[in-house]
PDB file of N, CA and C in Angstrom:
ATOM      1  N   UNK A   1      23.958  30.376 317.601  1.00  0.00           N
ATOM      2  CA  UNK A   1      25.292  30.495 317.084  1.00  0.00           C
ATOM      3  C   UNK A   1      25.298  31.568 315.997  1.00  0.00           C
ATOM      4  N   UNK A   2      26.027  32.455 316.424  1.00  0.00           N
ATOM      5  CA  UNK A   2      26.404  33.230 314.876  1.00  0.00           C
ATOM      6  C   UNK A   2      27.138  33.106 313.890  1.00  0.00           C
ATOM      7  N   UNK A   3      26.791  33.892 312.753  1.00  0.00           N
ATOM      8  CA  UNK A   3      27.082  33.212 311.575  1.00  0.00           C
ATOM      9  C   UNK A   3      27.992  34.203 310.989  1.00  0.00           C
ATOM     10  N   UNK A   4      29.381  33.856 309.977  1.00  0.00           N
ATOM     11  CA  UNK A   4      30.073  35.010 309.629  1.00  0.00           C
ATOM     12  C   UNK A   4      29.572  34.767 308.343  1.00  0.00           C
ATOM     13  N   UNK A   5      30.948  35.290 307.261  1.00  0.00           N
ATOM     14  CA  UNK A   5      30.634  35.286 306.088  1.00  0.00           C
ATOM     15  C   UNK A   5      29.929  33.923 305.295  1.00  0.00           C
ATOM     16  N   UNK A   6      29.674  34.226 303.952  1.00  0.00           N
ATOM     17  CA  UNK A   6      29.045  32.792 303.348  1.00  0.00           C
ATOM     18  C   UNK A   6      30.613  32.571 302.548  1.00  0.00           C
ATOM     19  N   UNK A   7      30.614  31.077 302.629  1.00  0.00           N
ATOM     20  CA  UNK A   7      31.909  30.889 301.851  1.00  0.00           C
ATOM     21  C   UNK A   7      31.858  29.709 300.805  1.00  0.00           C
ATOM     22  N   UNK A   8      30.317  29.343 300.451  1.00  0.00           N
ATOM     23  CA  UNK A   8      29.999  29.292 299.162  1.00  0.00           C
ATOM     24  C   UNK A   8      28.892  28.947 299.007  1.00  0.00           C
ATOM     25  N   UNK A   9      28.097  28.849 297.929  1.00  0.00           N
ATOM     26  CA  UNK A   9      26.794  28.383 297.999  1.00  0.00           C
ATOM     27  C   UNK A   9      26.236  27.069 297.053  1.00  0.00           C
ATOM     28  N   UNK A  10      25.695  26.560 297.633  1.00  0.00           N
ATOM     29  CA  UNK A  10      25.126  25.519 296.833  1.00  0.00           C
ATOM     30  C   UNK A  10      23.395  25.350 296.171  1.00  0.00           C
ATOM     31  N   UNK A  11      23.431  24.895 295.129  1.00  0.00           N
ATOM     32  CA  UNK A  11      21.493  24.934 294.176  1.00  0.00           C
ATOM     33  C   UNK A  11      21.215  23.681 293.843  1.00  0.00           C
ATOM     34  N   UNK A  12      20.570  23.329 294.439  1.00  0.00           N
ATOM     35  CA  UNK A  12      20.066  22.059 294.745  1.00  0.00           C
ATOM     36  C   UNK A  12      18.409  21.886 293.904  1.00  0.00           C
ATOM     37  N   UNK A  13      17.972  21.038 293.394  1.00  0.00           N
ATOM     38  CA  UNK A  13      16.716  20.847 292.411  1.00  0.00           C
ATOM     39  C   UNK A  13      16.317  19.568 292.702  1.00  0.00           C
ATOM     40  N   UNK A  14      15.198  19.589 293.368  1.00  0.00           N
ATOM     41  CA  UNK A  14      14.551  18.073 293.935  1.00  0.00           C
ATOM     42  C   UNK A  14      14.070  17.586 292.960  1.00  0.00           C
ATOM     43  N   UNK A  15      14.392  16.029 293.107  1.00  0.00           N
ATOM     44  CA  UNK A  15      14.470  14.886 292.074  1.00  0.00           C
ATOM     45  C   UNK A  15      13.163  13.896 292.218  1.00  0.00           C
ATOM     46  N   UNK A  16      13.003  13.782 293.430  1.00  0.00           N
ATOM     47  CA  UNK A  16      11.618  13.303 294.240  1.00  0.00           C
ATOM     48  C   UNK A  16      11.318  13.319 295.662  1.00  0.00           C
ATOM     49  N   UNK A  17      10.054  13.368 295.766  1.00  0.00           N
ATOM     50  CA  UNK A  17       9.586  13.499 296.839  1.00  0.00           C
ATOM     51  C   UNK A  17       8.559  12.076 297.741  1.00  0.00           C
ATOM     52  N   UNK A  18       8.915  11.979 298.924  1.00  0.00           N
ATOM     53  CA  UNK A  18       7.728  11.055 299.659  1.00  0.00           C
ATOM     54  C   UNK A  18       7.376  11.543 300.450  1.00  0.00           C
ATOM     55  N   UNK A  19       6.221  11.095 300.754  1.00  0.00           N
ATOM     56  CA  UNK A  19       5.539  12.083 301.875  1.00  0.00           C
ATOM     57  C   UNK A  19       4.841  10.535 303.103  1.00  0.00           C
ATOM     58  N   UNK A  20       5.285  10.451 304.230  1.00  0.00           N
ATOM     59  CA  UNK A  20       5.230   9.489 305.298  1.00  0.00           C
ATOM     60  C   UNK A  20       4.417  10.185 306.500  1.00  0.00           C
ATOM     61  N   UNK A  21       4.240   9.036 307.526  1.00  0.00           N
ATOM     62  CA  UNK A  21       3.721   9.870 308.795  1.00  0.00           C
ATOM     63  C   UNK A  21       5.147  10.270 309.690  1.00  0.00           C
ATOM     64  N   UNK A  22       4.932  11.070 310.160  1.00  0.00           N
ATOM     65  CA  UNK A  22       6.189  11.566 311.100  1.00  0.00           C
ATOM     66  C   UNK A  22       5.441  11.583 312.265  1.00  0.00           C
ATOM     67  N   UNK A  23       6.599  12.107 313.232  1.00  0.00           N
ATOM     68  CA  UNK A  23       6.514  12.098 314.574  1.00  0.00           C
ATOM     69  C   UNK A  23       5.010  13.109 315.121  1.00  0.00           C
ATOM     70  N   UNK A  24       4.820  12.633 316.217  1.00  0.00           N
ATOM     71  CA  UNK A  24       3.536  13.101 316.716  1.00  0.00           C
ATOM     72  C   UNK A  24       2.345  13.657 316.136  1.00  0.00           C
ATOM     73  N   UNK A  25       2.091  12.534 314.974  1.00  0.00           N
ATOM     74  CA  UNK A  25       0.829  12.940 314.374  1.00  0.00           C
ATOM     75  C   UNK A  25       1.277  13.816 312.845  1.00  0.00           C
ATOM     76  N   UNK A  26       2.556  13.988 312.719  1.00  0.00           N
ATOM     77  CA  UNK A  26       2.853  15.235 311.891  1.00  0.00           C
ATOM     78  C   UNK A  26       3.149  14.535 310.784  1.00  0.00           C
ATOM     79  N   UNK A  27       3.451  15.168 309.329  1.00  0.00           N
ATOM     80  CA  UNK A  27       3.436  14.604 308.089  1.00  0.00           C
ATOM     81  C   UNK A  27       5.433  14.573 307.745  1.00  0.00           C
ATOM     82  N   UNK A  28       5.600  13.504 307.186  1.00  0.00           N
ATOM     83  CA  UNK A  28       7.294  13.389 306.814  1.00  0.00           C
ATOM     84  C   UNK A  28       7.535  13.656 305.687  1.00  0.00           C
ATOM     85  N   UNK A  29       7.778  14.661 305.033  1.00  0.00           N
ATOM     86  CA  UNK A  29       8.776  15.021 303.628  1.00  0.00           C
ATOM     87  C   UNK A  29       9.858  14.605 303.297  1.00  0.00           C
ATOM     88  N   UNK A  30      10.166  13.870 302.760  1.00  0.00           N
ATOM     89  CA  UNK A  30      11.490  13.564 302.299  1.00  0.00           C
ATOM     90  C   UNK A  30      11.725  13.306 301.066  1.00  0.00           C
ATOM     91  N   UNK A  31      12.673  14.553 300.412  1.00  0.00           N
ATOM     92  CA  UNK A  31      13.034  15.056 298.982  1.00  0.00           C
ATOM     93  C   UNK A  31      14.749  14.481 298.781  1.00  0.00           C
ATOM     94  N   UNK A  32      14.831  14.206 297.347  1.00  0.00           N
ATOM     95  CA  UNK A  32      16.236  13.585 296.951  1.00  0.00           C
ATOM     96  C   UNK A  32      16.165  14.814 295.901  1.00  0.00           C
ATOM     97  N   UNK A  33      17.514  15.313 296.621  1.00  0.00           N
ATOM     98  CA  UNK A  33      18.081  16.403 296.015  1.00  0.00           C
ATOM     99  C   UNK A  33      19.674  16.582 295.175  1.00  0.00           C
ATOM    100  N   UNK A  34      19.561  17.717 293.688  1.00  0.00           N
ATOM    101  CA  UNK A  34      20.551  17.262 293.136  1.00  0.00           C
ATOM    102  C   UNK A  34      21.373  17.935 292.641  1.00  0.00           C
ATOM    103  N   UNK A  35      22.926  18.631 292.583  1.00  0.00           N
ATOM    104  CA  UNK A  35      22.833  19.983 292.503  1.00  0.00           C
ATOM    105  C   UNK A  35      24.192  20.125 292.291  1.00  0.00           C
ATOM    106  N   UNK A  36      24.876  20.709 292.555  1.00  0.00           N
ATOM    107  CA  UNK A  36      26.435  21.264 292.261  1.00  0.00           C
ATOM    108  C   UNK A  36      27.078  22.583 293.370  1.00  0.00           C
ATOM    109  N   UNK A  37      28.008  21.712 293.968  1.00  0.00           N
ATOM    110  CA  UNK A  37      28.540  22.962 294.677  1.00  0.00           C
ATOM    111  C   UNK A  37      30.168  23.394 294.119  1.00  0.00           C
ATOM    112  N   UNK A  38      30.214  24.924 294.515  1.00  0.00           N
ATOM    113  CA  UNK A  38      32.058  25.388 293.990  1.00  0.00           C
ATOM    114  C   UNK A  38      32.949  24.713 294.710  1.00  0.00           C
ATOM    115  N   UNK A  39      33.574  24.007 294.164  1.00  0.00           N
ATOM    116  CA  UNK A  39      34.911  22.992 294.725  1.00  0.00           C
ATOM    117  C   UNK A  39      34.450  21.960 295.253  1.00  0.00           C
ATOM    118  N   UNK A  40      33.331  21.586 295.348  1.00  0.00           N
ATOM    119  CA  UNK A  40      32.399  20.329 295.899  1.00  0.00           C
ATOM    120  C   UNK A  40      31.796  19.244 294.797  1.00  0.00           C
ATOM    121  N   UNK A  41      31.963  19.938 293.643  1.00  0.00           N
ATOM    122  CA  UNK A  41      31.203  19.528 292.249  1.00  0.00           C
ATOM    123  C   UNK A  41      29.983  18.750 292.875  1.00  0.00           C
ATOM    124  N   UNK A  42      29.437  17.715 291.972  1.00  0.00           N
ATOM    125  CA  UNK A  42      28.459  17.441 291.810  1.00  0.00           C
ATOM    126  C   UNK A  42      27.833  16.702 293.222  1.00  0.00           C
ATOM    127  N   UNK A  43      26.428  17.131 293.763  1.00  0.00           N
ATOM    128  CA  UNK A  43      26.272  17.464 295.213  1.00  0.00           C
ATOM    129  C   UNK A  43      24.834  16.333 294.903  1.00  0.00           C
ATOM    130  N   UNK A  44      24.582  15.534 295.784  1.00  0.00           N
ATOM    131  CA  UNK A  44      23.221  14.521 296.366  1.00  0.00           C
ATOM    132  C   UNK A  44      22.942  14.721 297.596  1.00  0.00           C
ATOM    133  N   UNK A  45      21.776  14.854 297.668  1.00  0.00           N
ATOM    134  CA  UNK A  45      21.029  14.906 299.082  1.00  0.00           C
ATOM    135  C   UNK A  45      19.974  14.661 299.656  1.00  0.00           C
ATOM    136  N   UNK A  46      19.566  13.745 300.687  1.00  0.00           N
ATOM    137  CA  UNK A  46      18.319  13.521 300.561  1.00  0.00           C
ATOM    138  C   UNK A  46      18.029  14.040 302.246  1.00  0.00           C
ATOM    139  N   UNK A  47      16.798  14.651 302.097  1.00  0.00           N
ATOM    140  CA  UNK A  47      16.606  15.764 303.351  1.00  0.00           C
ATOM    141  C   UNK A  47      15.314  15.241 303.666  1.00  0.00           C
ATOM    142  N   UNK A  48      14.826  15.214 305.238  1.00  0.00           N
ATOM    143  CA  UNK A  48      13.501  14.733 305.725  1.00  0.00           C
ATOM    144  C   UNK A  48      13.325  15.913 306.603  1.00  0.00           C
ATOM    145  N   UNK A  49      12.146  16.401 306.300  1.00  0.00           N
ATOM    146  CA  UNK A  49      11.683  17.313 307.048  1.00  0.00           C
ATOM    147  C   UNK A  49      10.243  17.129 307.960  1.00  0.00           C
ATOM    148  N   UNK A  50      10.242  17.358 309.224  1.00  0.00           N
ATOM    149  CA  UNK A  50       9.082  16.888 310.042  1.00  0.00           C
ATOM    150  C   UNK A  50       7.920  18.255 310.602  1.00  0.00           C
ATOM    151  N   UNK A  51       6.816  18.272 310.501  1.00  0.00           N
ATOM    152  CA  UNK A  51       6.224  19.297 310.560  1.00  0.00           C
ATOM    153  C   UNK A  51       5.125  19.921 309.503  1.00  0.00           C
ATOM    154  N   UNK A  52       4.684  21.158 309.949  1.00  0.00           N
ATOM    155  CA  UNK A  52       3.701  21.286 309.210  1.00  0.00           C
ATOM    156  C   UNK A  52       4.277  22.602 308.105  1.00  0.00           C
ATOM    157  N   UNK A  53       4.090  23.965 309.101  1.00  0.00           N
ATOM    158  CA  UNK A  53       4.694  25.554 308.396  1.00  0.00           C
ATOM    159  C   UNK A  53       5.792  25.407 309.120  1.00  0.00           C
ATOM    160  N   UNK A  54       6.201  24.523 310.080  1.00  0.00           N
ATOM    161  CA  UNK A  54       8.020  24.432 310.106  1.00  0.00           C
ATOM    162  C   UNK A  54       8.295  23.469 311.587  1.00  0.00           C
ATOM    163  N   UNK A  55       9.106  23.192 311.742  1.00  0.00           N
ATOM    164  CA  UNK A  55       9.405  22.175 312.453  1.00  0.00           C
ATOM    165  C   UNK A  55      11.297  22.195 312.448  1.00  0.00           C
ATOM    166  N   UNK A  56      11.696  20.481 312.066  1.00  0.00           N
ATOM    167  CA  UNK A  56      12.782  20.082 311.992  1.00  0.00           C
ATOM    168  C   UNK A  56      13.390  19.337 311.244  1.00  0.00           C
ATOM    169  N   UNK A  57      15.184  19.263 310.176  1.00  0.00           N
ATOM    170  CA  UNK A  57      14.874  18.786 309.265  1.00  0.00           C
ATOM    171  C   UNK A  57      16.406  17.841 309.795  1.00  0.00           C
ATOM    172  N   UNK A  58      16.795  16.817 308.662  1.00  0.00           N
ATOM    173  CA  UNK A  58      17.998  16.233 308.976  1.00  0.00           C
ATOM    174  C   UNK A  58      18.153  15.938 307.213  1.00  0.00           C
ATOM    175  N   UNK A  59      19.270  16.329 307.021  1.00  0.00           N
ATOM    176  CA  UNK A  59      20.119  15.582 305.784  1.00  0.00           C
ATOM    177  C   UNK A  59      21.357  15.065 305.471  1.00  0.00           C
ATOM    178  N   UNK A  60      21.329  14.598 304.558  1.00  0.00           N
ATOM    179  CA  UNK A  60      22.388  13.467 304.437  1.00  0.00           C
ATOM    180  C   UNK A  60      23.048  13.593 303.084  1.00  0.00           C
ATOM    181  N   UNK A  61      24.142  14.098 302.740  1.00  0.00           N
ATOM    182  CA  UNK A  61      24.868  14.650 301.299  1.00  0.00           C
ATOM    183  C   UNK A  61      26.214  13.825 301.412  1.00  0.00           C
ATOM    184  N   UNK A  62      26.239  14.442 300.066  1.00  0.00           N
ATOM    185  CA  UNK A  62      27.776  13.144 298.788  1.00  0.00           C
ATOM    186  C   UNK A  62      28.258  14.183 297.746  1.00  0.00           C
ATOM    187  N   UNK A  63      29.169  14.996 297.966  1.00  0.00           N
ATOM    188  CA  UNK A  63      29.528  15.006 296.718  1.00  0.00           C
ATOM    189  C   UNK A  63      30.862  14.906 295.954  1.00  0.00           C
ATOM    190  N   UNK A  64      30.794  14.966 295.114  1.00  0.00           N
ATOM    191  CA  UNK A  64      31.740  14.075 293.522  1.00  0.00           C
ATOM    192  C   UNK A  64      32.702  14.687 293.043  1.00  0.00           C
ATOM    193  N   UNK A  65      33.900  14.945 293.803  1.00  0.00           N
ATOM    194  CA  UNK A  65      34.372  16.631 293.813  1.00  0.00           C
ATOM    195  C   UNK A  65      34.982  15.782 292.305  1.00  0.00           C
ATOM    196  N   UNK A  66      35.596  16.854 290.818  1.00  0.00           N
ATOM    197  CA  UNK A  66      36.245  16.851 289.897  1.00  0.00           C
ATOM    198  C   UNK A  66      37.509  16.100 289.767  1.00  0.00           C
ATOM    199  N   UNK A  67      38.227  15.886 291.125  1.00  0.00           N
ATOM    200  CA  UNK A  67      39.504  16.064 290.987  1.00  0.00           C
ATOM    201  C   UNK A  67      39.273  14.365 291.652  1.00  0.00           C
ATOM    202  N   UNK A  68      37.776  13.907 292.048  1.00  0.00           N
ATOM    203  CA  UNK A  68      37.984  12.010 292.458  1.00  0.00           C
ATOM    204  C   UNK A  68      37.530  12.185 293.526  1.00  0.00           C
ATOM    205  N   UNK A  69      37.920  12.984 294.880  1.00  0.00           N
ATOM    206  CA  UNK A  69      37.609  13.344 295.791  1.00  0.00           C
ATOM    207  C   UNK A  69      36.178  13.450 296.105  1.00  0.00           C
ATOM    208  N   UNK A  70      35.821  12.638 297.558  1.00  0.00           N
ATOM    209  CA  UNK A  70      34.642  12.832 298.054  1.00  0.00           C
ATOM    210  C   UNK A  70      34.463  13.223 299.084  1.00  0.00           C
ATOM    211  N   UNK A  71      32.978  14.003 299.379  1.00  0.00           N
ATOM    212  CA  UNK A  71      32.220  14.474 300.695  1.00  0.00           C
ATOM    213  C   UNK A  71      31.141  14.114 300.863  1.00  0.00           C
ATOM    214  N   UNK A  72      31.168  13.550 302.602  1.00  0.00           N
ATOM    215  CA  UNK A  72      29.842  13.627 302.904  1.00  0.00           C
ATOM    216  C   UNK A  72      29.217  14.122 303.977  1.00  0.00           C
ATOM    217  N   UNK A  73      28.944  14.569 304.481  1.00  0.00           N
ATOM    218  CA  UNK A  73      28.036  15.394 305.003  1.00  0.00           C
ATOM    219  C   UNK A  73      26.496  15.361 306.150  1.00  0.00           C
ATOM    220  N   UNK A  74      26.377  15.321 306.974  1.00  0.00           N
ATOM    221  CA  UNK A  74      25.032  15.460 307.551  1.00  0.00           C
ATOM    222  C   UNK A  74      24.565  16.811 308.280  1.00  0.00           C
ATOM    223  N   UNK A  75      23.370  17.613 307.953  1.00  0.00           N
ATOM    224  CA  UNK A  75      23.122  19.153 308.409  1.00  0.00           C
ATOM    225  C   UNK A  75      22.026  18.433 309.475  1.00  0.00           C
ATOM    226  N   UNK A  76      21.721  18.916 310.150  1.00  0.00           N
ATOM    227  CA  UNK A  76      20.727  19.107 311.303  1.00  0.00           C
ATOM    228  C   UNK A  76      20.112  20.547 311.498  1.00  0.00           C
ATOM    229  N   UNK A  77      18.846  20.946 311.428  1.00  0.00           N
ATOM    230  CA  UNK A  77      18.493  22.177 311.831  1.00  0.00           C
ATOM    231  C   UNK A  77      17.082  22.483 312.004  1.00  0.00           C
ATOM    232  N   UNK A  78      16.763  23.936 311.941  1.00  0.00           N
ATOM    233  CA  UNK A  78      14.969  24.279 311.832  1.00  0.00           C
ATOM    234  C   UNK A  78      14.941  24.783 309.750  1.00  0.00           C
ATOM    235  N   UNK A  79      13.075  24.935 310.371  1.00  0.00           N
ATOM    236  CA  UNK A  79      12.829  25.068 308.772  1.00  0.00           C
ATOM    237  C   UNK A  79      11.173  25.963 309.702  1.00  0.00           C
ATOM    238  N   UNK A  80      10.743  26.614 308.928  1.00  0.00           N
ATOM    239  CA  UNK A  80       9.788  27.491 308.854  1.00  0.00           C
ATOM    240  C   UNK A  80       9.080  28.069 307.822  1.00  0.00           C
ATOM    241  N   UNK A  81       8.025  28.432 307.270  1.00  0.00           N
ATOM    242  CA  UNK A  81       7.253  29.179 306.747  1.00  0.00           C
ATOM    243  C   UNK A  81       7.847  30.647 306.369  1.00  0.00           C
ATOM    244  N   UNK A  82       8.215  30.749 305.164  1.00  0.00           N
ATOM    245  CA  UNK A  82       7.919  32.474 305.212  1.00  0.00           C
ATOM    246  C   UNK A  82       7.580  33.442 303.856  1.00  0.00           C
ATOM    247  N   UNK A  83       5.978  32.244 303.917  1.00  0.00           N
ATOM    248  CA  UNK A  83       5.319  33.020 302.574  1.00  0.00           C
ATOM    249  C   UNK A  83       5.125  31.763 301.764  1.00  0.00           C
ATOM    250  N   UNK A  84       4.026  31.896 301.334  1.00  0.00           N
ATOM    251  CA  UNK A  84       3.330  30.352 300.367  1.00  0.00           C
ATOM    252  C   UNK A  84       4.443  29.937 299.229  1.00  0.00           C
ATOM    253  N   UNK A  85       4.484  28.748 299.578  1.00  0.00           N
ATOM    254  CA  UNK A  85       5.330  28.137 298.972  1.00  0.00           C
ATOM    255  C   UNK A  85       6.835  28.278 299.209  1.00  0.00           C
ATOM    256  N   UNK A  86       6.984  28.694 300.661  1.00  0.00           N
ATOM    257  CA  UNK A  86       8.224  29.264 300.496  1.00  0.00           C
ATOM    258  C   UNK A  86       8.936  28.787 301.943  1.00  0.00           C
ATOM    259  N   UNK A  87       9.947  28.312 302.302  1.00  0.00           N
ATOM    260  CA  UNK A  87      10.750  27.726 303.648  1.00  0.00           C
ATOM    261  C   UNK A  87      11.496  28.345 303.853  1.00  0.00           C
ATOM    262  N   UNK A  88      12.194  28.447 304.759  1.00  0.00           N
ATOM    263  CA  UNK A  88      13.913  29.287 305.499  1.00  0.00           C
ATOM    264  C   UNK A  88      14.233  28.129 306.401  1.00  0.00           C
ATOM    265  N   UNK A  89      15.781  27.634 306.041  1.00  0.00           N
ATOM    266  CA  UNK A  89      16.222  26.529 306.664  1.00  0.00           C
ATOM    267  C   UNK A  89      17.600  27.150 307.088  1.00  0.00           C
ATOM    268  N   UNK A  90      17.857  26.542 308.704  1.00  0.00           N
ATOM    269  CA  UNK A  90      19.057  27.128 309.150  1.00  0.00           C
ATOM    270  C   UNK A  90      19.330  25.916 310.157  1.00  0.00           C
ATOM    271  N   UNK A  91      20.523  25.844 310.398  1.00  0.00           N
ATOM    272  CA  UNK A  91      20.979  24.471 310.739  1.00  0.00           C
ATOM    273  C   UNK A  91      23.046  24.185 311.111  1.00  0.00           C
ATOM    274  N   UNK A  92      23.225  23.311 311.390  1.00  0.00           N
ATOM    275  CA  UNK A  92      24.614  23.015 311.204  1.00  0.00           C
ATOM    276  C   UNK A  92      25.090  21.851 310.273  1.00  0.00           C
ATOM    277  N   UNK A  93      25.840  22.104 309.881  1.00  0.00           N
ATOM    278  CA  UNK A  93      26.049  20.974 308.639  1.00  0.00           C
ATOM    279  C   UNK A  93      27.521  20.238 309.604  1.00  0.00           C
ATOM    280  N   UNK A  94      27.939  19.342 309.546  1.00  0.00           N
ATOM    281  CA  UNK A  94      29.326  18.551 309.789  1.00  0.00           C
ATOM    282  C   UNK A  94      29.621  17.385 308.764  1.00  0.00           C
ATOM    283  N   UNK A  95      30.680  17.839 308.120  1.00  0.00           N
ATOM    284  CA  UNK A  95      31.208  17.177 306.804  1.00  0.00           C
ATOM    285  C   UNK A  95      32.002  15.986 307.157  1.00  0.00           C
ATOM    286  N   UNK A  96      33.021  15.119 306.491  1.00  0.00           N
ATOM    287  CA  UNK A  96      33.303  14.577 306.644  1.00  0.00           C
ATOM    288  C   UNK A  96      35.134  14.836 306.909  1.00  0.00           C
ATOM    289  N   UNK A  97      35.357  16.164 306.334  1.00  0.00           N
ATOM    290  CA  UNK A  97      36.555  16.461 306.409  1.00  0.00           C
ATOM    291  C   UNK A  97      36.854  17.163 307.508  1.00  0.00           C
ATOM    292  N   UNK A  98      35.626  17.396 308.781  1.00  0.00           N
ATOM    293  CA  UNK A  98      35.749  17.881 309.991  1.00  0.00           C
ATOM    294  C   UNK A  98      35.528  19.696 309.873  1.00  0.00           C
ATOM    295  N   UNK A  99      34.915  19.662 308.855  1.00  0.00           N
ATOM    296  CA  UNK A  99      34.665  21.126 309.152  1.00  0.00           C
ATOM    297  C   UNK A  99      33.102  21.029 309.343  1.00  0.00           C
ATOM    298  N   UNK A 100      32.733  22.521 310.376  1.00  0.00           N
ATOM    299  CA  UNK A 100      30.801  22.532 310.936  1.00  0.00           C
ATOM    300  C   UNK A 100      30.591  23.683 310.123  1.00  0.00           C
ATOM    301  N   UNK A 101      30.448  24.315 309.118  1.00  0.00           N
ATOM    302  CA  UNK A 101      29.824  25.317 308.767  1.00  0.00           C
ATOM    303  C   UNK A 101      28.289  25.495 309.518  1.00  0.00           C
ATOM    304  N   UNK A 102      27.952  26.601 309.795  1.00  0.00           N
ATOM    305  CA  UNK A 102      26.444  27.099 309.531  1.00  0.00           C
ATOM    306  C   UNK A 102      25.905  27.165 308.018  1.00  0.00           C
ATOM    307  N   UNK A 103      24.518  26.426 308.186  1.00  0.00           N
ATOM    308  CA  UNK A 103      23.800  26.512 307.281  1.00  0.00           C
ATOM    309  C   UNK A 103      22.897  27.798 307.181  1.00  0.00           C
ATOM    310  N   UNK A 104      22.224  27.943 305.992  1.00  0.00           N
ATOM    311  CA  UNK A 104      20.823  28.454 306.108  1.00  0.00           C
ATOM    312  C   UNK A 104      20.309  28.993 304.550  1.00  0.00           C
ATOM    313  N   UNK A 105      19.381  28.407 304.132  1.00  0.00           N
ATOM    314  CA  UNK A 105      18.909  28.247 303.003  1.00  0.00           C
ATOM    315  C   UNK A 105      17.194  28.415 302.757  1.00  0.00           C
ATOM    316  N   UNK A 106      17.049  28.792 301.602  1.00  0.00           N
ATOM    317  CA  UNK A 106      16.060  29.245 301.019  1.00  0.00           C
ATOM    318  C   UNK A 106      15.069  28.270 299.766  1.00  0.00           C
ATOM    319  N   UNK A 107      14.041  27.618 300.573  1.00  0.00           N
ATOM    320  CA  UNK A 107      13.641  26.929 299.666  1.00  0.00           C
ATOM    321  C   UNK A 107      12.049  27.137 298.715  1.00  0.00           C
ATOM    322  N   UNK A 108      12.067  26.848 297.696  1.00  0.00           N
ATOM    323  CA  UNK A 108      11.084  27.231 296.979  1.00  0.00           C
ATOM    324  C   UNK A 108       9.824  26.197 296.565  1.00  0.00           C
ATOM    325  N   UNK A 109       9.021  26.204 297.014  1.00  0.00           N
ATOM    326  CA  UNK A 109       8.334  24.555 297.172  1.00  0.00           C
ATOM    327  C   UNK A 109       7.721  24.241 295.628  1.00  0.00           C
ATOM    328  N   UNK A 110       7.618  25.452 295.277  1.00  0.00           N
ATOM    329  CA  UNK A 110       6.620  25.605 294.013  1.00  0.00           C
ATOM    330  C   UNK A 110       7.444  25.141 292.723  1.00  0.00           C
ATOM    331  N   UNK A 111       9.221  25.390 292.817  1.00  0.00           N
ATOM    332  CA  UNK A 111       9.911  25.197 291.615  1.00  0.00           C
ATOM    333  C   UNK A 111      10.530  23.824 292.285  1.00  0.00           C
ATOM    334  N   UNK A 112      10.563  23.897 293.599  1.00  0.00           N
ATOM    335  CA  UNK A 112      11.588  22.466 294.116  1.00  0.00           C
ATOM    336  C   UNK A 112      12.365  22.999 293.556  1.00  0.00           C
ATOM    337  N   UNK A 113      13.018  23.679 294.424  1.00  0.00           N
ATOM    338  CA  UNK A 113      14.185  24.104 294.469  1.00  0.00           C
ATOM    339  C   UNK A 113      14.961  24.857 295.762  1.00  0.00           C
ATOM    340  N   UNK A 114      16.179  24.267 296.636  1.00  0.00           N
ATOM    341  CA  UNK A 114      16.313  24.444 297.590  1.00  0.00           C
ATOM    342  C   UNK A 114      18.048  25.043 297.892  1.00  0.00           C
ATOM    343  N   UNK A 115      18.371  26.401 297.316  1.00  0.00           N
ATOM    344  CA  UNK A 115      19.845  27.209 297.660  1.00  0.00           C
ATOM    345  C   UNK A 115      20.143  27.204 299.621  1.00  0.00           C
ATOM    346  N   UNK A 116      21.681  26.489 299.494  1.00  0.00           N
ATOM    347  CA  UNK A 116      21.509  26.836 300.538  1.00  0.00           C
ATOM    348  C   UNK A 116      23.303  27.257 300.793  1.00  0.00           C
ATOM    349  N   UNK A 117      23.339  28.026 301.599  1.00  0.00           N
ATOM    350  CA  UNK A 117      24.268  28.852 301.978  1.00  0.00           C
ATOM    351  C   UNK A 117      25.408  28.541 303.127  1.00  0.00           C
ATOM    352  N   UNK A 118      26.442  28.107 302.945  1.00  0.00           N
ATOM    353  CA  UNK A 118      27.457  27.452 303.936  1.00  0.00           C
ATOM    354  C   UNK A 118      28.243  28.862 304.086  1.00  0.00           C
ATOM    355  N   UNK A 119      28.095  29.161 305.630  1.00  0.00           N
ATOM    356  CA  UNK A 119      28.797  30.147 306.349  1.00  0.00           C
ATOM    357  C   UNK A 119      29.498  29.935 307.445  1.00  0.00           C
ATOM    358  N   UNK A 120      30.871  30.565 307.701  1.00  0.00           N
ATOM    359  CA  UNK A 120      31.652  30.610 308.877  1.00  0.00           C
ATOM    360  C   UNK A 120      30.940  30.826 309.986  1.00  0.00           C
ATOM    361  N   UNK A 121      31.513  30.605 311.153  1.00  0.00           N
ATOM    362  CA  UNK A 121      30.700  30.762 312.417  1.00  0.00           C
ATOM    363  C   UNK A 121      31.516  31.823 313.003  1.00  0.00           C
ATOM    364  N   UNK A 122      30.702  32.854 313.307  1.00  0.00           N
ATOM    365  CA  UNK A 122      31.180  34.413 313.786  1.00  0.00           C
ATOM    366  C   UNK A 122      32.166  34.002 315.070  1.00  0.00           C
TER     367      UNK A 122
END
């Protein structure tokens, strides 16, 4: 699927981490993430990722918009390696207000810290 413009971004800072067995022998990550998006305000997420230098991830978000208003959210996508300490996650997100943005985000393993980028679909 192609992706158009980004139409906002979100910075997300992992809160904790577990680490489980996953599917076929492989190791389970799963980080609770915490962060702030524009017009989304205050953003939770907790993301499981399966694999080694990349695989497949699923998450599950809430956020606390200013005005009372809530979202929630589940992304589905890939995740990969690209450079120590370092992931590329791309995916589809489907909110609760019926919109699918494309995902795809940039995560930093070393600061835990995971930007990720909600874009139109070309």
């Amino acid at each position: 699927m192609n992706k158009g413009k980004v139409i906002e971004e979100t910075a997300l800072k992992c809160a904790t981490i577990a680490v489980s067995p996953g599917p076929g022998g492989s190791t389970m990550l799963t980080g609770n993430y915490e962060g702030s998006a524009p017009g989304l305000g205050k953003t939770v997420v907790t993301a499981s990722f399966a694999g080694r230098h990349s695989g497949t991830f699923i998450a599950h978000g809430y956020s606390f918009g200013e005005d009372g208003e809530t979202v929630s959210g589940t992304a589905t996508g890939q995740y990969e390696k690209t450079g120590t300490n370092h992931w590329r996650t791309n995916g589809i997100l489907e909110r609760s207000t019926g919109e699918t943005p494309i995902i795809e985000g940039e995560m930093d393993l070393a600061t835990r810290t995971w930007t990720v980028r909600h874009c139109e679909k070309a």
